[in-house]
Protein backbone atom coordinates (compact mmCIF):
# COMPACT_ATOMS: atom_id res chain seq x y z
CA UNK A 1 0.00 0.00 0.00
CA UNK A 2 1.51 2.84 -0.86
CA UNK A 3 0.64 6.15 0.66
CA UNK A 4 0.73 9.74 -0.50
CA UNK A 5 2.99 12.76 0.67
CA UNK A 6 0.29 14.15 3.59
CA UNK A 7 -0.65 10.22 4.57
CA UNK A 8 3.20 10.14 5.32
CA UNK A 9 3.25 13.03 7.16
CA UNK A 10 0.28 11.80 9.20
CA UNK A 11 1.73 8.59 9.79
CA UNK A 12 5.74 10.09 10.78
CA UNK A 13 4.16 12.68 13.15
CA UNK A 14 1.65 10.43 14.67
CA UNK A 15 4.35 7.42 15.10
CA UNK A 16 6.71 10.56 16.75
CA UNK A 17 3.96 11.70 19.28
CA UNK A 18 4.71 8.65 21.60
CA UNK A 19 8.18 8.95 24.28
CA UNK A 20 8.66 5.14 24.02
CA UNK A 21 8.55 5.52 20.28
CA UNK A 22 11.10 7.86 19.83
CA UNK A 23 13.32 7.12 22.63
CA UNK A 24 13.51 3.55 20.15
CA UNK A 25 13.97 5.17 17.66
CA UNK A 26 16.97 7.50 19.53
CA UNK A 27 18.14 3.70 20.52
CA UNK A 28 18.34 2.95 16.82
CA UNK A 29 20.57 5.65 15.61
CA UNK A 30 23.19 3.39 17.53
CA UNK A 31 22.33 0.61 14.70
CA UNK A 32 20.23 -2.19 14.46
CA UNK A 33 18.32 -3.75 17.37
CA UNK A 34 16.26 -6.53 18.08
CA UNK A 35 13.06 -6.85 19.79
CA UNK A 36 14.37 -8.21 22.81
CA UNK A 37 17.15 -5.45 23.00
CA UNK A 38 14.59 -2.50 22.41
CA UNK A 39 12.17 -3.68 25.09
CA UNK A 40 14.74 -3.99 27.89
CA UNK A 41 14.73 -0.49 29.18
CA UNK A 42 11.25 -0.08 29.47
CA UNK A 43 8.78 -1.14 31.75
CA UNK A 44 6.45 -2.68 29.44
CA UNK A 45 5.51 -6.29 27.85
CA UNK A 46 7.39 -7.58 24.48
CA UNK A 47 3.83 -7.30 23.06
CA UNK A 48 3.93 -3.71 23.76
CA UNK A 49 6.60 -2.85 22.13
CA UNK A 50 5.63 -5.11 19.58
CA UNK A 51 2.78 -3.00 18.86
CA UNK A 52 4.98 0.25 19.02
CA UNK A 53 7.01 -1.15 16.31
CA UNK A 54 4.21 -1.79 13.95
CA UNK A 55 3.21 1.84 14.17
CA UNK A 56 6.98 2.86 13.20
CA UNK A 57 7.07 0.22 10.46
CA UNK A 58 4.05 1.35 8.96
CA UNK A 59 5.26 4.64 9.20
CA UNK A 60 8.39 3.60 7.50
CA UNK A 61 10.46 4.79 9.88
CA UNK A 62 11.85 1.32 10.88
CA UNK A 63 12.33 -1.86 8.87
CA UNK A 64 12.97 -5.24 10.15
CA UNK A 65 15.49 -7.83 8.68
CA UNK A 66 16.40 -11.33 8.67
CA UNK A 67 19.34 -12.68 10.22
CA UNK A 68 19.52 -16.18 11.18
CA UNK A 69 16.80 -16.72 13.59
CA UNK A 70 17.07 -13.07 14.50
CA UNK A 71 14.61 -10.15 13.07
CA UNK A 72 17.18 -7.07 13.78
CA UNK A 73 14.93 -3.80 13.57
CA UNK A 74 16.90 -1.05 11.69
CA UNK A 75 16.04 3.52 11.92
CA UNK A 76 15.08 4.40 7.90
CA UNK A 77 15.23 8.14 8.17
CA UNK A 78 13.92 8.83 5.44
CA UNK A 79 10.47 9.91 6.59
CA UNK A 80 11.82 11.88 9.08
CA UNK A 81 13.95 14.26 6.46
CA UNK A 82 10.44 14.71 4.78
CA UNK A 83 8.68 15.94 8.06
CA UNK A 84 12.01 17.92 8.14
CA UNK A 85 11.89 19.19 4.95
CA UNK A 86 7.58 19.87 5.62
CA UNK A 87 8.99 21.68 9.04
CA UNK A 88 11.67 23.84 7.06
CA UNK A 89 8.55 25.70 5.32
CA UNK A 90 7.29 27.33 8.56
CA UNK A 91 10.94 27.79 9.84
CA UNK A 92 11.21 30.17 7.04
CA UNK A 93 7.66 31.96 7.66
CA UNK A 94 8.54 32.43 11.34
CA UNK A 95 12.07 34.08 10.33
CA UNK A 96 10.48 36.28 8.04
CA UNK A 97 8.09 37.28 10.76
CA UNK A 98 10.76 37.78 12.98
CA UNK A 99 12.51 39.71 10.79
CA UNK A 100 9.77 42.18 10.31
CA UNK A 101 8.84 42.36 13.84
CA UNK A 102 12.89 43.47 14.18
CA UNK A 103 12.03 46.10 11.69
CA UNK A 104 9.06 47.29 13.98
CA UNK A 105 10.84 47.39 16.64
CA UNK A 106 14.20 49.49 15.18
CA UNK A 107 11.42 52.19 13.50
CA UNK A 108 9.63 52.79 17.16
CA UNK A 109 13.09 53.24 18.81
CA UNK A 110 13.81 55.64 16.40
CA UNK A 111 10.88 57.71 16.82
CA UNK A 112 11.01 60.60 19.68
């Protein structure tokens, strides 16, 4: 199933809104990870995180391999430099604003 631009948006930001998600996805910068590895510093079942993985798979931010017996879960960032790149738009609006408000400010100073 493949999903457009916005539906990938929706699906990065709403797999990012959860702590344990990114905090295994943080763990995953170090490289690849199993289940059993990413579940052991939180308090939760293997069936939670399970579920937590799903969401970041579908998401695309995570993929899982095959290594022996082993399914090693690996970061794809992919989706996160386009929430990035959707992000960079307003980081640009807000500078301009800034800028202008700057402006403002430098024209009342001047005035007696």
């Amino acid at each position: 199933m493949e999903l457009d631009s916005y539906e990938h948006l929706d699906a990065t930001f709403a797999a990012l809104a959860d702590p344990t998600r990114r905090a295994i996805l943080a763990r995953l910068r170090a490289g690849e990870a199993t289940v059993s590895e990413l579940a052991e510093p939180f308090a939760m079942s293997q069936p939670a995180i399970s579920k937590h993985l799903k969401v970041l798979e579908r998401a695309g931010l995570i993929s899982r391999g095959r290594d022996a017996q082993r399914r090693p879960c690996r970061l794809e960032a992919r989706p996160l430099k386009e929430a990035t790149d959707w992000l960079e738009n307003y980081r640009d609006f807000w500078q301009e604003s800034y800028q202008r408000l700057d402006a403002l400010l430098d024209e009342l100073k001047e005035r007696p």
